[in-house]
C-alpha atoms as a PDB file:
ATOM      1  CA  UNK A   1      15.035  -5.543   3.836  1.00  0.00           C
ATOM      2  CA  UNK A   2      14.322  -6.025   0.189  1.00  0.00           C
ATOM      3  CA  UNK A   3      11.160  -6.909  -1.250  1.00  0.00           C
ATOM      4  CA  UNK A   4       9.936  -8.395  -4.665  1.00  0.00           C
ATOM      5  CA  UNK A   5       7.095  -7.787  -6.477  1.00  0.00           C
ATOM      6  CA  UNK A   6       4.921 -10.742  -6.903  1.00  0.00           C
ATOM      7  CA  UNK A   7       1.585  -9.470  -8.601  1.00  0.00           C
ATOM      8  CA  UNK A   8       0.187  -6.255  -9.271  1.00  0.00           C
ATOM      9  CA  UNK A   9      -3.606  -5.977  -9.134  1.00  0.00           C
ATOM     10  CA  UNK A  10      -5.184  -3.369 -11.390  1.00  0.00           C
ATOM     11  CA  UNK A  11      -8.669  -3.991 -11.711  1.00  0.00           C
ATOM     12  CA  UNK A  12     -11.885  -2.680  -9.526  1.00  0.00           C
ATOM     13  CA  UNK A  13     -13.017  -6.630  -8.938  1.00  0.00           C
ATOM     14  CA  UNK A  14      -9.713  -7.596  -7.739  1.00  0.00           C
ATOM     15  CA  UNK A  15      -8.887  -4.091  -6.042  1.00  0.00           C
ATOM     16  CA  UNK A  16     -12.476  -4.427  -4.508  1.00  0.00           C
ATOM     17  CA  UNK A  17     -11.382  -8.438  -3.082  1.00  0.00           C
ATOM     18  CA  UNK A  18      -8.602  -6.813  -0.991  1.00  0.00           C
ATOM     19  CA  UNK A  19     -10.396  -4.140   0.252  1.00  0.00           C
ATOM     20  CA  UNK A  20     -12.955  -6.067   1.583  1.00  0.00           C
ATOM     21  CA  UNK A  21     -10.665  -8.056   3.984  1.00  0.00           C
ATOM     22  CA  UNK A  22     -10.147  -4.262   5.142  1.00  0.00           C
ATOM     23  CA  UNK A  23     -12.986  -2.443   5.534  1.00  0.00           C
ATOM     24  CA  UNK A  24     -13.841  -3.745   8.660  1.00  0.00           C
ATOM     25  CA  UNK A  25     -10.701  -1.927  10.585  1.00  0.00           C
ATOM     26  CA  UNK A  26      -9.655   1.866  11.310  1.00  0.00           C
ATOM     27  CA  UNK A  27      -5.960   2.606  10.590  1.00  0.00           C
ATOM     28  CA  UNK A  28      -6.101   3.030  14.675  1.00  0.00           C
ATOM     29  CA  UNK A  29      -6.736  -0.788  14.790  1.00  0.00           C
ATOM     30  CA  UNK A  30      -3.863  -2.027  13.238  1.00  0.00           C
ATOM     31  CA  UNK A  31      -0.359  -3.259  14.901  1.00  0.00           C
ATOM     32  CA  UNK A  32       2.805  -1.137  14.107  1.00  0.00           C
ATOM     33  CA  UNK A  33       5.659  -2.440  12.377  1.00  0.00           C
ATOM     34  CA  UNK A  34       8.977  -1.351  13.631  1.00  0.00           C
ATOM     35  CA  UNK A  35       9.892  -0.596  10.164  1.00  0.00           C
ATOM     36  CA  UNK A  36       6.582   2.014   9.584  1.00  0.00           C
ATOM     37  CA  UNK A  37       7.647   3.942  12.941  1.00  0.00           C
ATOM     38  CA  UNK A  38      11.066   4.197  11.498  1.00  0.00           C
ATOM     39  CA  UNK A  39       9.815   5.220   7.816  1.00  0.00           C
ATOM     40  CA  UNK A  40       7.151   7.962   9.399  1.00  0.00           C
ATOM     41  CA  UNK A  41      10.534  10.107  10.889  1.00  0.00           C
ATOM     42  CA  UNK A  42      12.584   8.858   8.112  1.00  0.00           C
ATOM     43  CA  UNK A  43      10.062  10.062   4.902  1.00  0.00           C
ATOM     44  CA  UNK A  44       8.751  12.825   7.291  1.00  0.00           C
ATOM     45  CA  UNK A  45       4.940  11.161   7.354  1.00  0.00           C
ATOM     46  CA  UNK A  46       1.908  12.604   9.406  1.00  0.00           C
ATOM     47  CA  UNK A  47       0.699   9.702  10.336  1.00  0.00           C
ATOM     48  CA  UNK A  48      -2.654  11.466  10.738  1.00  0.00           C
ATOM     49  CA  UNK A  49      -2.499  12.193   7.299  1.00  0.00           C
ATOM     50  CA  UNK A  50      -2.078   8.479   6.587  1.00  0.00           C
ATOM     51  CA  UNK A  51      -5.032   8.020   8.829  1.00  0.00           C
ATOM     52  CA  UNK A  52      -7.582   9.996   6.773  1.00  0.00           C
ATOM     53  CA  UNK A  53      -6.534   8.445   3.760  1.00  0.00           C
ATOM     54  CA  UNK A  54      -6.616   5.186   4.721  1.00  0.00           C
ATOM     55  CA  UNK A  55     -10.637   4.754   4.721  1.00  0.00           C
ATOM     56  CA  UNK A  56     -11.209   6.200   1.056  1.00  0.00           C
ATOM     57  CA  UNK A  57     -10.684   2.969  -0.711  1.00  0.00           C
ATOM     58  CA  UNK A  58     -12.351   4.484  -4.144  1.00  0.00           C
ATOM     59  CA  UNK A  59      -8.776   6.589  -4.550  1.00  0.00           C
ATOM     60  CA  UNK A  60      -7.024   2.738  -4.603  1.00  0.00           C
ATOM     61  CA  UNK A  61      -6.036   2.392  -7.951  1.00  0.00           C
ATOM     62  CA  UNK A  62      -3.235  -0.737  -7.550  1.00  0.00           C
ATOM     63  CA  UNK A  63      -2.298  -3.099  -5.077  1.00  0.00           C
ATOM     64  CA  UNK A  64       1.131  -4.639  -5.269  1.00  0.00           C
ATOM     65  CA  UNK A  65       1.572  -7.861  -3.687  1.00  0.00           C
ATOM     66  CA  UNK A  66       5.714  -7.921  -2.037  1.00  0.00           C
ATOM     67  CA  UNK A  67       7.099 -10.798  -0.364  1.00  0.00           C
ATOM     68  CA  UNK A  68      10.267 -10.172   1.483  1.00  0.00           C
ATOM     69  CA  UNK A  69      13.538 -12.245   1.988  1.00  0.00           C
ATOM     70  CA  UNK A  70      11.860 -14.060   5.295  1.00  0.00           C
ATOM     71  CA  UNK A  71       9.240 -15.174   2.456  1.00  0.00           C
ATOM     72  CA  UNK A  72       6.362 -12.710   4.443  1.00  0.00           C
ATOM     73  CA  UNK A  73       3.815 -11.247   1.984  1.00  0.00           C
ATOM     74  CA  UNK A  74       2.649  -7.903   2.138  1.00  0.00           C
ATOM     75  CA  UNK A  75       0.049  -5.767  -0.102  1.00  0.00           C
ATOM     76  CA  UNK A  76       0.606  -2.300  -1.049  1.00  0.00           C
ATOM     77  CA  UNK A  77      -2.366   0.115  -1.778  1.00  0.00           C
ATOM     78  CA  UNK A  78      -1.934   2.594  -3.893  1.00  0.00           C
ATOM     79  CA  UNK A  79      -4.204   5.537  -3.713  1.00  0.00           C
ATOM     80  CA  UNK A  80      -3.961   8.514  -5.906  1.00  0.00           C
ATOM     81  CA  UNK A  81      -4.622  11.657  -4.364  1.00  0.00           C
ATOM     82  CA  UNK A  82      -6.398  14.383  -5.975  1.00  0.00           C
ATOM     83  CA  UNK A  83      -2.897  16.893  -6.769  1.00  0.00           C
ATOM     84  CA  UNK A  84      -1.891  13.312  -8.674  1.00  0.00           C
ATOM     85  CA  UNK A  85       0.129  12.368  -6.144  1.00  0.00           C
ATOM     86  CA  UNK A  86       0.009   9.136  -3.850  1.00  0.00           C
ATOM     87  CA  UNK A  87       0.007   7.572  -0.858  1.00  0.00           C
ATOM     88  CA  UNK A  88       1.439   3.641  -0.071  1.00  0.00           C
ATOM     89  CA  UNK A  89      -0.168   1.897   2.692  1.00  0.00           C
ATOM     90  CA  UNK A  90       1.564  -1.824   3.274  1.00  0.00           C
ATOM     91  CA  UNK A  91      -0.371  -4.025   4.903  1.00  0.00           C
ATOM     92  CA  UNK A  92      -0.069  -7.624   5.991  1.00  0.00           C
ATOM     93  CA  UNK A  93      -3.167  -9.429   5.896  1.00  0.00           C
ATOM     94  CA  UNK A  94      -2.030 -12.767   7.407  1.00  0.00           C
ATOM     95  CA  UNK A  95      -2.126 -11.426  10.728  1.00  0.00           C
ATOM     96  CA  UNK A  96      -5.406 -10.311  12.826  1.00  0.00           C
ATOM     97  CA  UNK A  97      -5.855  -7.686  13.066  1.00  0.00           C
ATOM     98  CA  UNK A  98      -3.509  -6.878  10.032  1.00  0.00           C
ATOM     99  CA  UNK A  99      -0.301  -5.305  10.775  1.00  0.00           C
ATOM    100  CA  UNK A 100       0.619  -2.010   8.920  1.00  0.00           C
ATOM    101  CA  UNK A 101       4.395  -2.801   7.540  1.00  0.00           C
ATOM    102  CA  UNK A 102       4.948   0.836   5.744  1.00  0.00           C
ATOM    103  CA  UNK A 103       2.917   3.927   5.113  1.00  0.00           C
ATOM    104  CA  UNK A 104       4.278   7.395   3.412  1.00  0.00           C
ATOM    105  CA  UNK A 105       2.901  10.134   1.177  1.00  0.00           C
ATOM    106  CA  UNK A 106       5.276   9.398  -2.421  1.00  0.00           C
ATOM    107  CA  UNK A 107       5.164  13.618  -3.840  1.00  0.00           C
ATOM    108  CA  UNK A 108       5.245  12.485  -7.496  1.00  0.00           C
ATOM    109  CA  UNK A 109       2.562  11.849  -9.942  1.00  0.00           C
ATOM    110  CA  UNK A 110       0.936   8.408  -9.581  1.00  0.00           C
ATOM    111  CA  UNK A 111       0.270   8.044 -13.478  1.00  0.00           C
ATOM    112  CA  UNK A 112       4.333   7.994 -13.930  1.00  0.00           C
ATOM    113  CA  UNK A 113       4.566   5.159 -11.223  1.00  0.00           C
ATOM    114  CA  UNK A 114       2.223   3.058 -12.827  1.00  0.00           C
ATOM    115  CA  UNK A 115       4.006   4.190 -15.745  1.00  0.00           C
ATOM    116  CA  UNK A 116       7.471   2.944 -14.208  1.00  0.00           C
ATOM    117  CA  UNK A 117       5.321  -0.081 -13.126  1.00  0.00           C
ATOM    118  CA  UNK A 118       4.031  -1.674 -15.927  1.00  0.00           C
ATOM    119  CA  UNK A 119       7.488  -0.893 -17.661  1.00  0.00           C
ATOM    120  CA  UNK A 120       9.457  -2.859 -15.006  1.00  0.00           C
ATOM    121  CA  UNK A 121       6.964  -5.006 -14.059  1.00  0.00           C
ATOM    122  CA  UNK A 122       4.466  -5.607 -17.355  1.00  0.00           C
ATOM    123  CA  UNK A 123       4.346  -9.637 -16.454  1.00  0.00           C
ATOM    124  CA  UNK A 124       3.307  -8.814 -12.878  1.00  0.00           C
ATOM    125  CA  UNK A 125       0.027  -7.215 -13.413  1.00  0.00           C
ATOM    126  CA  UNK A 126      -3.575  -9.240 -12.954  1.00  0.00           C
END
């Protein structure tokens, strides 16, 4: 299903307003999308892995807010690991507990994403 990029959030304050609705939950606690359990065998994803990184929200550096073509919104958090690589974890926060929609370990350097980002997407970023 495609997805569109709505905003981009780049700043601590706003990264920090996301977060917060967040903090609260282990990766454990949230419902699976089908499409995550397909991307974990399809992108080869520990989901373990996914599971320690998920609670470090100081590695966040972006949070792209997608809506898909049913109109459902989903944020992706960006974290930059410490070999400069990064993980995505999609979440959508309309639903309680929030349901994980995508989650996979990207092996390329984060600075040229956010590169590619604010080339493609320069209007998109708060």
């Amino acid at each position: 299903m495609k997805t569109k990029i709505i905003k981009i959030y780049k700043t601590q304050d706003e990264i920090n307003k996301l977060t917060n609705k967040i903090k609260n939950y282990t990766f454990s606690d949230f419902n699976k999308h089908q499409h995550f359990e397909f991307s974990l065998v399809e992108k080869a994803t520990d989901l373990d892995f996914l599971s320690k990184i998920f609670p470090k929200f100081e590695d966040i550096k972006s949070v792209e807010l997608r809506e898909n073509e049913k109109s459902e919104k989903h944020y992706s958090f960006n974290y930059e690991l410490q070999d400069g690589t990064f993980v995505i974890i999609s979440l959508a926060l309309d639903k309680i507990p929030p349901l994980i929609v995508n989650g996979f370990h990207a092996k390329r350097n984060y600075k040229e994403f956010e590169k590619s980002l604010k080339k493609n997407y320069r209007d998109k970023f708060i």
